[in-house]
Protein backbone atom coordinates (compact mmCIF):
# COMPACT_ATOMS: atom_id res chain seq x y z
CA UNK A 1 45.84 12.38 -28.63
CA UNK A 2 42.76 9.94 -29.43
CA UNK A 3 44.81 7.49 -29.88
CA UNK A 4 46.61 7.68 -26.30
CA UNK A 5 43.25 7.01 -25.08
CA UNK A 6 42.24 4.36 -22.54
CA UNK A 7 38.95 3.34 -22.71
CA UNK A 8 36.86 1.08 -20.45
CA UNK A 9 33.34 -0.13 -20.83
CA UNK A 10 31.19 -0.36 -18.28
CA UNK A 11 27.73 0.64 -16.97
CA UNK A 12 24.89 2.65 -15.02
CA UNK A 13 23.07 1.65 -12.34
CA UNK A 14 20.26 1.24 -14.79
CA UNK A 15 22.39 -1.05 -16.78
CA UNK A 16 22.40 1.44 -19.53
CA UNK A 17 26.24 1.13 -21.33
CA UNK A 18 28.43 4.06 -19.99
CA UNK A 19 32.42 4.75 -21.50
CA UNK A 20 35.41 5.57 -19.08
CA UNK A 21 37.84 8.00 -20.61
CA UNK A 22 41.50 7.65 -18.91
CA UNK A 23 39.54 6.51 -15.23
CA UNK A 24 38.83 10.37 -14.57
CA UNK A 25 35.63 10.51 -17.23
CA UNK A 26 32.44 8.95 -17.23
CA UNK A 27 30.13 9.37 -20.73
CA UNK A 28 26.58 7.89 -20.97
CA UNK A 29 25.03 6.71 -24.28
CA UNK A 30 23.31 9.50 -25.89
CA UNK A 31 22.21 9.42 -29.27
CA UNK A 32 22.57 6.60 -31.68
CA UNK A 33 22.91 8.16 -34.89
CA UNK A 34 21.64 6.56 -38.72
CA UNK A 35 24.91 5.29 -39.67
CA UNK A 36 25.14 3.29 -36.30
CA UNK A 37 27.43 5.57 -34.70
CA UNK A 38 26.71 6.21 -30.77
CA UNK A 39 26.93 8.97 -29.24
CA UNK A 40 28.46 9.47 -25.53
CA UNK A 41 28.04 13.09 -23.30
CA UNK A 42 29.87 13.43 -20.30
CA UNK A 43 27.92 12.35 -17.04
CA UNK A 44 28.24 16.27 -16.11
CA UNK A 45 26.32 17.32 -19.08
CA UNK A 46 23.08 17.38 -17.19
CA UNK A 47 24.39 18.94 -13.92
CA UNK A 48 24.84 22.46 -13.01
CA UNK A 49 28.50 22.07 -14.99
CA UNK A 50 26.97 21.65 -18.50
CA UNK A 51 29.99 20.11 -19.45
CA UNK A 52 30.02 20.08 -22.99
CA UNK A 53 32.31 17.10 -23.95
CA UNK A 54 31.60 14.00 -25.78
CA UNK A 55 32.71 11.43 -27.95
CA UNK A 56 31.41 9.21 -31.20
CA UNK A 57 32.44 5.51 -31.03
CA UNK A 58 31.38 3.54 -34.10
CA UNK A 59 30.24 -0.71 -33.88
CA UNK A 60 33.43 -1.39 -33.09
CA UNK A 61 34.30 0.97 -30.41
CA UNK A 62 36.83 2.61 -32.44
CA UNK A 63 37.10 6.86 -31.80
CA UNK A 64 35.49 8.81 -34.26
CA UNK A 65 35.55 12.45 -32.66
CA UNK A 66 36.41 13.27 -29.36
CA UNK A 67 35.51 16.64 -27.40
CA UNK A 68 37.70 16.56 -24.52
CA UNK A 69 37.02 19.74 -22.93
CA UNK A 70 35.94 19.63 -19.68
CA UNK A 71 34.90 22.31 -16.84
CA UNK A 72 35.26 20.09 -14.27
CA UNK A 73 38.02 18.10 -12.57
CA UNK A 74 38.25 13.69 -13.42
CA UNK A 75 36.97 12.01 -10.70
CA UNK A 76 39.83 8.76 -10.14
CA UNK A 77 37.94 7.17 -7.44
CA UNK A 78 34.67 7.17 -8.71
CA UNK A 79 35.13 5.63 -11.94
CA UNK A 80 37.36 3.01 -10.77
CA UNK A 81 34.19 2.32 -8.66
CA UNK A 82 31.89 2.49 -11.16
CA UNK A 83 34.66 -0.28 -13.14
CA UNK A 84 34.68 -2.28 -10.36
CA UNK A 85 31.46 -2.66 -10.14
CA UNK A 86 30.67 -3.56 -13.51
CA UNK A 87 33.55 -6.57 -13.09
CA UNK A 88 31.48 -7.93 -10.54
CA UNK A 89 28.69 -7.96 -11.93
CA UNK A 90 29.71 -9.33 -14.93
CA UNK A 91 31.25 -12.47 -12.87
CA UNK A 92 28.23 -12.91 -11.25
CA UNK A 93 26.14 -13.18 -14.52
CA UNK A 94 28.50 -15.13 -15.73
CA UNK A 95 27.57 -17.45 -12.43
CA UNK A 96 25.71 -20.78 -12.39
CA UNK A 97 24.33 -19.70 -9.26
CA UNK A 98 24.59 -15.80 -9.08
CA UNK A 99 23.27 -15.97 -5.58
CA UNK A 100 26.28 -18.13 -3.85
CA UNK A 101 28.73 -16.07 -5.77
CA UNK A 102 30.87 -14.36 -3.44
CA UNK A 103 31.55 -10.95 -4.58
CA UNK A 104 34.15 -10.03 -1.51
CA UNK A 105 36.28 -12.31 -3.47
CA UNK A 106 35.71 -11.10 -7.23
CA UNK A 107 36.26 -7.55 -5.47
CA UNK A 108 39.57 -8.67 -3.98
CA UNK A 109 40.84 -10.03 -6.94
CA UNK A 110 40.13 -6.90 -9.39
CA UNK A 111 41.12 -4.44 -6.48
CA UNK A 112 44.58 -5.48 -7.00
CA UNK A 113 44.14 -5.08 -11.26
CA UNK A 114 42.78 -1.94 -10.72
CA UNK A 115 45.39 -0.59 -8.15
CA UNK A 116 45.58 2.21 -5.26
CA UNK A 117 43.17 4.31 -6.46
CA UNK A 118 40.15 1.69 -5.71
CA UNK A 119 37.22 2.14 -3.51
CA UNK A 120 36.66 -0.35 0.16
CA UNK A 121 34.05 -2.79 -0.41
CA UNK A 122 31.98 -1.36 1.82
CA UNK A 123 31.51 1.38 -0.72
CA UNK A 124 29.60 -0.30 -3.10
CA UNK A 125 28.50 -3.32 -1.24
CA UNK A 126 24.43 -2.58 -0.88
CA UNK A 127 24.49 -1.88 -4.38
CA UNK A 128 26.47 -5.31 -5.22
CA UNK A 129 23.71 -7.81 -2.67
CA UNK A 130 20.82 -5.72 -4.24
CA UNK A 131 21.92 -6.64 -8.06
CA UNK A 132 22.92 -9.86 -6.75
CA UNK A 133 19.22 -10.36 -5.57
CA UNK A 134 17.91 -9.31 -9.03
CA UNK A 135 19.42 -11.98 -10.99
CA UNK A 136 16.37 -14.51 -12.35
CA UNK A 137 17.10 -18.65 -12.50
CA UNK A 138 20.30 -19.66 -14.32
CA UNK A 139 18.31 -20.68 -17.06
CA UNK A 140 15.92 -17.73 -17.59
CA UNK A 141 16.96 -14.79 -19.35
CA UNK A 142 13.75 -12.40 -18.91
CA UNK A 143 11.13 -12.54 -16.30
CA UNK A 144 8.83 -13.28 -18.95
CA UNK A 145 10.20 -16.69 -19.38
CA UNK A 146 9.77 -17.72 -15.52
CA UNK A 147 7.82 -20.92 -15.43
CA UNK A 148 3.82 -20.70 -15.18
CA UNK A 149 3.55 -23.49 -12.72
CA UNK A 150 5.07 -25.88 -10.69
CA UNK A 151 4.39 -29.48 -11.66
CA UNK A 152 5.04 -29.96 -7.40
CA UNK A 153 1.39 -31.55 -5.59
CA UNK A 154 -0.80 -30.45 -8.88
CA UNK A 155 -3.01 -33.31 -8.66
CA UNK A 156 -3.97 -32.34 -5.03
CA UNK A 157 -4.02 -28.55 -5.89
CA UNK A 158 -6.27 -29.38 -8.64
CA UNK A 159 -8.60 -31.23 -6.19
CA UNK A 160 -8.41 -28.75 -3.71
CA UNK A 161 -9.17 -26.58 -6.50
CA UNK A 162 -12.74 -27.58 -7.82
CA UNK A 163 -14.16 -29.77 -4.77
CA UNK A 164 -14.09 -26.98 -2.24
CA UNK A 165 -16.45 -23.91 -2.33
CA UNK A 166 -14.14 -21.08 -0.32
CA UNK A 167 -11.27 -19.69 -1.59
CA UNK A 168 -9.70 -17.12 -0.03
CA UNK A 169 -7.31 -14.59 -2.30
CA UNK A 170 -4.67 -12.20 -1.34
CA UNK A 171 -1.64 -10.31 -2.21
CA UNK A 172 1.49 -10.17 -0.26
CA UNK A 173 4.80 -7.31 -0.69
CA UNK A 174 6.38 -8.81 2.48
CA UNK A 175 7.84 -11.77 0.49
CA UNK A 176 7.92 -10.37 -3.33
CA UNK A 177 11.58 -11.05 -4.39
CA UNK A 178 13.24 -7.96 -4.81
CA UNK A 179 13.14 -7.54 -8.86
CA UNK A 180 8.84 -8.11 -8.77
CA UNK A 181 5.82 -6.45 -7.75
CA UNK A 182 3.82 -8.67 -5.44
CA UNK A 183 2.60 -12.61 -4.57
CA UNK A 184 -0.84 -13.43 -4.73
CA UNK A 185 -1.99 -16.56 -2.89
CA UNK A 186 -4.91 -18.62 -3.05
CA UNK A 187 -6.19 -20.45 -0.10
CA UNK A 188 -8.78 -23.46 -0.09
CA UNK A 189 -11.28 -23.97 2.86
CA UNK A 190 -12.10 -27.77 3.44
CA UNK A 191 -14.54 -27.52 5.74
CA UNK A 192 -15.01 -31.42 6.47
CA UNK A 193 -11.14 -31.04 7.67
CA UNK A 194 -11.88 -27.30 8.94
CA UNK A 195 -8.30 -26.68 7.53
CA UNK A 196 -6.84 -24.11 5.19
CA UNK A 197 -4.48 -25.01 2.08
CA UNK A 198 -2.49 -23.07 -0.10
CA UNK A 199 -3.55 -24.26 -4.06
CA UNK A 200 -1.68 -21.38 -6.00
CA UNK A 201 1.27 -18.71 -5.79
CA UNK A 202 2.03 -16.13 -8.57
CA UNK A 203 4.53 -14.06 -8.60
CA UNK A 204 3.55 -10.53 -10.48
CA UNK A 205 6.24 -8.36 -11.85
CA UNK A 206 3.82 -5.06 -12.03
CA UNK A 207 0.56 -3.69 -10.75
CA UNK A 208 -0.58 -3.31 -14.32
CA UNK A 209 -4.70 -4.27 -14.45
CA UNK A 210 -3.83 -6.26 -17.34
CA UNK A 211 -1.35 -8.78 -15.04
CA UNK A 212 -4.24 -9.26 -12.53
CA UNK A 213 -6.88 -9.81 -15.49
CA UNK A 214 -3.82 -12.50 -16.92
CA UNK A 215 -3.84 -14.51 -13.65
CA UNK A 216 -7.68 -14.26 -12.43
CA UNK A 217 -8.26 -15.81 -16.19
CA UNK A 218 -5.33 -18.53 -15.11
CA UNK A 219 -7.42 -18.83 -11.55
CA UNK A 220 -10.85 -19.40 -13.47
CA UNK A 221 -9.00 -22.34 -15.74
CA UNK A 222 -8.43 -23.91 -12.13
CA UNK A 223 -12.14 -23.44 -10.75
CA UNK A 224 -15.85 -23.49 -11.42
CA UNK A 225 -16.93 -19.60 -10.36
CA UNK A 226 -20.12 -20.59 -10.33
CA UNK A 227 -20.23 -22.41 -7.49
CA UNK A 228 -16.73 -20.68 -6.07
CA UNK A 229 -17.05 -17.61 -3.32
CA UNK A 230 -13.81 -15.98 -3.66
CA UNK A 231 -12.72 -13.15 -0.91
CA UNK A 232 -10.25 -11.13 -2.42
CA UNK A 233 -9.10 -7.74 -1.12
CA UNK A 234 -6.98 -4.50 -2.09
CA UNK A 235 -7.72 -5.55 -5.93
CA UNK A 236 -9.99 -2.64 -6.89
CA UNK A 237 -10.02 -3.22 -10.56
CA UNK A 238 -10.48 -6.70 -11.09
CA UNK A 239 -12.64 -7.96 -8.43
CA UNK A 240 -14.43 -11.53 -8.95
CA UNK A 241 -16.79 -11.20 -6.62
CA UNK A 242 -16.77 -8.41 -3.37
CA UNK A 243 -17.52 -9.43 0.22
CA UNK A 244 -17.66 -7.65 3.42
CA UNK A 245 -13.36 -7.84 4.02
CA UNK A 246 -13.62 -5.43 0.84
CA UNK A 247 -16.74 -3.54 1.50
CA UNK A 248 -15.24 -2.33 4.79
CA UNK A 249 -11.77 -1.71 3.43
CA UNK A 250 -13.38 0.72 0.96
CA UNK A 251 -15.83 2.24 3.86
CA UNK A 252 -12.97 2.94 5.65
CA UNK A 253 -11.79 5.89 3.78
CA UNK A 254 -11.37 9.75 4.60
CA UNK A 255 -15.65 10.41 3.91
CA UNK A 256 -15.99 7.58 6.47
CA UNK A 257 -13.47 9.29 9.21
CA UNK A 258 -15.16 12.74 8.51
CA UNK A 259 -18.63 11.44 9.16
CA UNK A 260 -17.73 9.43 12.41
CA UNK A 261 -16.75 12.40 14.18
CA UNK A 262 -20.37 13.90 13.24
CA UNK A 263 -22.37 10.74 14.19
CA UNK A 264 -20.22 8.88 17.65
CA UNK A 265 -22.13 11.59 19.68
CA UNK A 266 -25.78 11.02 18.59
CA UNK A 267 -27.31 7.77 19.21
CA UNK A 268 -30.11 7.61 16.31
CA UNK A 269 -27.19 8.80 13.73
CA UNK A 270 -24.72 6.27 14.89
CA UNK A 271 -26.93 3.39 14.52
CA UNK A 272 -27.37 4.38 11.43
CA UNK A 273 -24.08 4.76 10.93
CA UNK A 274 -23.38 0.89 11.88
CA UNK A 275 -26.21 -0.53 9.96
CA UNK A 276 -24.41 0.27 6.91
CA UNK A 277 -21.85 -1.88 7.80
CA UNK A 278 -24.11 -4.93 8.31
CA UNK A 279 -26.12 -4.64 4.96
CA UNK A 280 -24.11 -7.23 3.33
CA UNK A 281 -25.98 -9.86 5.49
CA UNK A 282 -29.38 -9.11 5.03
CA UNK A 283 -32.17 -10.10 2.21
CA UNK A 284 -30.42 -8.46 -1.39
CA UNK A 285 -33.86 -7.62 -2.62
CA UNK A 286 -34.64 -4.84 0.30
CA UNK A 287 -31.28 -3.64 0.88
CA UNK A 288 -31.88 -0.58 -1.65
CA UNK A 289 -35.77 0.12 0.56
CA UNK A 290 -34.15 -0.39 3.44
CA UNK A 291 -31.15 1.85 2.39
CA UNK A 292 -33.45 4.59 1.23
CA UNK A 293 -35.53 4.63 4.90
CA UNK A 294 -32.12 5.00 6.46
CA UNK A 295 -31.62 8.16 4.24
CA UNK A 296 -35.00 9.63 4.37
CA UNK A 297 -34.61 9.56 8.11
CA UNK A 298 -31.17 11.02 8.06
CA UNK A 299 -32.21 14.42 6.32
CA UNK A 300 -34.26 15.05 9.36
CA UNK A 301 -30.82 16.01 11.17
CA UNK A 302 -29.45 17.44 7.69
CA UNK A 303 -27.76 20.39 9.82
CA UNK A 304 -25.52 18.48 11.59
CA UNK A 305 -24.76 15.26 9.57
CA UNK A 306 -23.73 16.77 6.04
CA UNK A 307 -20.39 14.85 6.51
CA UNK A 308 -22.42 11.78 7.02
CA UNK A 309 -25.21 12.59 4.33
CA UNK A 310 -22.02 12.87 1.71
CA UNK A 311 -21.29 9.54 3.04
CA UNK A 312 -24.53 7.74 2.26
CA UNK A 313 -24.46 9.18 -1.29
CA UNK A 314 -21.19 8.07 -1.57
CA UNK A 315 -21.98 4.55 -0.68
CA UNK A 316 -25.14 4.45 -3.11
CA UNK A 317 -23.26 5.84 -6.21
CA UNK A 318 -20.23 3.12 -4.89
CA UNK A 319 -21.98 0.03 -3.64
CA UNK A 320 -25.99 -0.13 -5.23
CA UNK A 321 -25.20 1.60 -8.56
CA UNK A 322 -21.15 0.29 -9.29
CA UNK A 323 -21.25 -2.69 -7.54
CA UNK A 324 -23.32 -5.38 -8.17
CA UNK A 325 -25.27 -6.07 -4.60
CA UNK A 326 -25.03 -9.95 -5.01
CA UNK A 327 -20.94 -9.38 -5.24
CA UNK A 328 -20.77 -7.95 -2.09
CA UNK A 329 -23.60 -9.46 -0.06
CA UNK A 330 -23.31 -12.80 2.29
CA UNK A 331 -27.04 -13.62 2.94
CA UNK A 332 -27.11 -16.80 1.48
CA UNK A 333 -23.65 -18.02 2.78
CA UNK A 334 -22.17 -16.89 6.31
CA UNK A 335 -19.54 -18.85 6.41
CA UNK A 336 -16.45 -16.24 6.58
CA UNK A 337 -16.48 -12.91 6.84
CA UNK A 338 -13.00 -11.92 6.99
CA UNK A 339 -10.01 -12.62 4.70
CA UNK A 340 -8.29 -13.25 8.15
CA UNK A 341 -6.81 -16.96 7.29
CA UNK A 342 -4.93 -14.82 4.24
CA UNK A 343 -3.53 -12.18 6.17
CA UNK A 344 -2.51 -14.64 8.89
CA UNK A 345 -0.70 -16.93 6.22
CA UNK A 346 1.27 -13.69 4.69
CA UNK A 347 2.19 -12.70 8.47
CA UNK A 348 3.05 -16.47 8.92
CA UNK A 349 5.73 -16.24 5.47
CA UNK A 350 7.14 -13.10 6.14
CA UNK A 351 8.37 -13.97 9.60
CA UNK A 352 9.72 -16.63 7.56
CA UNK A 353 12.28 -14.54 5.83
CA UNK A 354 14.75 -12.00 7.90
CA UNK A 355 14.40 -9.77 4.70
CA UNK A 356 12.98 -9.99 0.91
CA UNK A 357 14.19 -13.20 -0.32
CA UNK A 358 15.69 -13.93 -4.15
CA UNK A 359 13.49 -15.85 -6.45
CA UNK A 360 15.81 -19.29 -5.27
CA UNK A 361 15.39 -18.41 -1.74
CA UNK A 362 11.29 -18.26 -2.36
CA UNK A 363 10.68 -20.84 -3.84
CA UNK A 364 12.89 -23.37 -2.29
CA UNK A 365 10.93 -22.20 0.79
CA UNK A 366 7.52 -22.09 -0.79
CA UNK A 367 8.34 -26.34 -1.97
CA UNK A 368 9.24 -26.98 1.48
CA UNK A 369 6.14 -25.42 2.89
CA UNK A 370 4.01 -26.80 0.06
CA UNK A 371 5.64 -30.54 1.01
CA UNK A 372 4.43 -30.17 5.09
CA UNK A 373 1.06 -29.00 3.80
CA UNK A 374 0.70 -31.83 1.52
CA UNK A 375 1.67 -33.97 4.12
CA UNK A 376 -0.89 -32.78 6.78
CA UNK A 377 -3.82 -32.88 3.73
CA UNK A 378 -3.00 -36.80 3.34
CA UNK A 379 -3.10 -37.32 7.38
CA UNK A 380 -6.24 -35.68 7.83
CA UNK A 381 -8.37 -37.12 4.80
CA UNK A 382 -7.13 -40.65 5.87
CA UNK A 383 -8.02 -40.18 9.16
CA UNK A 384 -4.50 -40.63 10.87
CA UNK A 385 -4.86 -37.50 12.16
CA UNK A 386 -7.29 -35.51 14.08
CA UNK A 387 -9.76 -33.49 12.11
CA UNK A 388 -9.72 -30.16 13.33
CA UNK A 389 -12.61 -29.23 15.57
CA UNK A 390 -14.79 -26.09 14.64
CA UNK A 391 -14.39 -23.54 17.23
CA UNK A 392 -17.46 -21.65 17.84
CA UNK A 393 -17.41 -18.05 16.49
CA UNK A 394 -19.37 -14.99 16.13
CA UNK A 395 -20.16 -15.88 12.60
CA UNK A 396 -22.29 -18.85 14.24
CA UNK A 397 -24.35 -15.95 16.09
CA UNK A 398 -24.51 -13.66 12.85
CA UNK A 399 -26.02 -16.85 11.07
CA UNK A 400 -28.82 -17.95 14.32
CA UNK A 401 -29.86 -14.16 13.78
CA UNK A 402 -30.08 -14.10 10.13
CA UNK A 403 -32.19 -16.88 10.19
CA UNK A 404 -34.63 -16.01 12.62
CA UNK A 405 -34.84 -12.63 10.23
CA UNK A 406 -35.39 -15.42 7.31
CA UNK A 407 -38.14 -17.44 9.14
CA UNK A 408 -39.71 -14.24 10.29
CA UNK A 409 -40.35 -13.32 6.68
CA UNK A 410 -41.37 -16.34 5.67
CA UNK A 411 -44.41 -16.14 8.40
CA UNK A 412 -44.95 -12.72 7.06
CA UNK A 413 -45.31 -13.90 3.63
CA UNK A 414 -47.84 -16.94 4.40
CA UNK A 415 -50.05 -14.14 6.83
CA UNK A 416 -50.39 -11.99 3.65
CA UNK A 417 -48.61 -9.01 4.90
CA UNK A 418 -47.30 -6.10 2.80
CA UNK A 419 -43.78 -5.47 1.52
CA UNK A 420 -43.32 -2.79 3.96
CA UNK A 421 -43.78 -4.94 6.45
CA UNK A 422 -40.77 -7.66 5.27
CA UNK A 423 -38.93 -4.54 4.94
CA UNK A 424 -39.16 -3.19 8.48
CA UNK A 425 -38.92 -6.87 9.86
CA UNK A 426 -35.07 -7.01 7.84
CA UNK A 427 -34.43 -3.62 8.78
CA UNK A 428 -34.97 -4.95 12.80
CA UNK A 429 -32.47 -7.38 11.75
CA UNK A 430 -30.10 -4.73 10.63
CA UNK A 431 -29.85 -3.03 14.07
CA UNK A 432 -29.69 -6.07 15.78
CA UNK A 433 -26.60 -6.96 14.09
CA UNK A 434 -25.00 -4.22 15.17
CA UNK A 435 -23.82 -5.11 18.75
CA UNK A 436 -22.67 -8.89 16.74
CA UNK A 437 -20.36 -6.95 14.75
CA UNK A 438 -19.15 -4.63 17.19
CA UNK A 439 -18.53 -7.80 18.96
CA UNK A 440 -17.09 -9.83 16.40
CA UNK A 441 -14.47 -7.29 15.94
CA UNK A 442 -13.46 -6.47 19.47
CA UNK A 443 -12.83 -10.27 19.88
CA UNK A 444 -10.19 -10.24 16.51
């Protein structure tokens, strides 16, 4: 009987090695036992059939027992699919280019080997584009071995790199290839062109903290964080250094919406409620006064703000006792406030692609894009073309304020008044702010 057998190798959908009894049964690997053998259990073994056949193949394939009981009926049609499939994707590994093969003709071909009892290509299609998508370079066996950077501009990257103070960092999904996690981007401000350029693009294959720690320690090789802002949001556990895009991303969370409903209705608790927003602009060293005499105040209505109260303990414990102040704070440079030219750029590649693209598809795209921003750098800083003109923003009427609150405590100072005093002049500042932010983000 075992040796009337017809056996055919082929595969899960994980990839995991599967055997084909006769086309009617499928057996995944099971056990591999000390003396090499392997073990195979039929695919109903974990279903509701508990089907209890299986079969022991030594190195060689060869049959070494055989349980060929079944409680179920062979299936014809779906292991000839689950054959077919394998076949394909065998030829397209086998590919120079797995991405041009053209597996409506590898199916048409082994259809006819396989014979009438074969599935339509429709059948198995989606599965065939999506492992077609998976595949990695021709030359690169594991995603490991992907190269770490393009040699393509690096001189200008580099330049970009460590003679410009902004740097704006994000991570896209919209245009991860299909077998990774996410793209992070890096985007330079050069303000004497008032233009935005791309100077890095990894491509992550988890959401491990470990990868992020790997490529902020391949960013910092690239720049001087000393002198570097960097805005970088959704990145809770390895932020460089927090601004106000990040601060108000965390704010925004189901405390915040609880307290809102408490505090829209009463004027002294909503402005209150907005100051918090606008701390990250004022003086660092009387943030945590100033944060305090918003508190104090707020117990007075402790009956009908404890939704709001929860909220201002949460953002002590969060953002004066976590965070370091300085990492989120913007007093001594106003310059951006939003990781807006990031998000725009992501929106900008995504409409780029009709879906998610395969690695050859993204970068091929990224070069070309990398080539017309290259080009545009070079026109600028030789003055062929235009320099960009700075339109004026609200950040321009965030900064007049802030430094009228700056001068003011300078007076203060040289008059010999009392801390107090600075602290109530900032905290004036604070309020103010609030109808430039509210402002500032109706205009967006």
């Amino acid at each position: 009987m075992e040796g009337n057998l017809k056996i055919n190798i082929s595969e899960t959908n994980r990839g995991k090695e599967q055997i084909i009894i006769d086309r009617k049964f499928k057996y995944n690997f099971s056990k591999l036992k000390k003396d090499n053998t392997k073990i195979y259990r039929c695919t109903e073994y974990k279903t509701l059939n508990k089907c209890k056949s299986f079969i022991i193949l030594n190195y060689n394939k060869e049959i070494l027992n055989y349980e060929s009981s079944h409680n179920h009926h062979g299936n014809e049609i779906n292991t000839s699919k689950s054959l077919i499939k394998h076949k394909i994707k065998d030829e397209i590994k086998k590919s120079l280019i797995p991405s041009d093969t053209k597996s409506k003709g590898i199916f048409d071909k082994i259809s006819q080997e396989i014979g009438y009892i074969c599935p339509e290509y429709k059948t198995i299609k989606t599965q065939i584009i999506r492992y077609k998508n998976k595949q990695l370079f021709p030359n690169i066996k594991a995603f490991d071995e992907a190269p770490n950077e393009s040699e393509y501009n690096k001189t200008i990257r580099a330049k970009l790199f460590m003679e410009n103070k902004h740097i704006f960092a994000d991570g896209t999904f919209l245009i991860a290839p299909t077998n990774s996690y996410q793209v992070f981007i890096t985007r330079t401000y050069v303000t004497e062109l008032n233009c935005f350029y791309t100077t890095s693009m990894s491509i992550l294959k988890n959401k491990e903290q470990t990868t992020y720690e790997i490529l902020i320690n391949e960013i910092k090789k690239k720049i001087q964080l000393n002198i570097i802002q960097i805005l970088i949001s959704q990145k809770k556990f390895f932020i460089v250094i927090l601004k106000k895009e990040y601060l108000m991303q965390l704010l925004m969370t189901k405390k915040n919406k609880l307290c809102y409903k408490e505090v829209k209705d009463h004027n002294v608790l909503n402005t209150y409620y907005k100051a918090i927003f606008n701390l990250c602009f004022i003086n660092i060293k009387y943030i945590p006064d100033i944060f305090n005499k918003i508190k104090i105040s707020c117990k007075r209505y402790e009956s009908t703000c404890s939704q709001f109260l929860n909220f201002l303990y949460y953002f002590e414990k969060t953002f004066l006792n976590i965070y370091i102040i300085k990492y989120w704070n913007y007093y001594n440079n106003i310059d951006h406030i939003t990781n807006n030219a990031s998000e725009s750029y992501n929106s900008y590649l995504k409409n780029l692609f009709v879906k998610k693209p395969s690695f050859y598809k993204l970068v091929n795209t990224i070069q070309f894009e990398e080539s017309i921003s290259y080009y545009d750098y070079q026109m600028r800083i030789k003055g062929i073309w235009r320099k960009k003109g700075r339109i004026s923003e609200r950040v321009d009427e965030i900064n007049i304020l802030v430094e009228y609150y700056k001068n003011m405590e300078a007076e203060l100072k040289n008059i010999g008044c009392s801390k107090n005093d600075i602290i109530e002049n900032w905290f004036n500042c604070l309020i103010r702010l609030n109808n430039k932010i509210i402002n500032f983000n109706k205009s967006k």
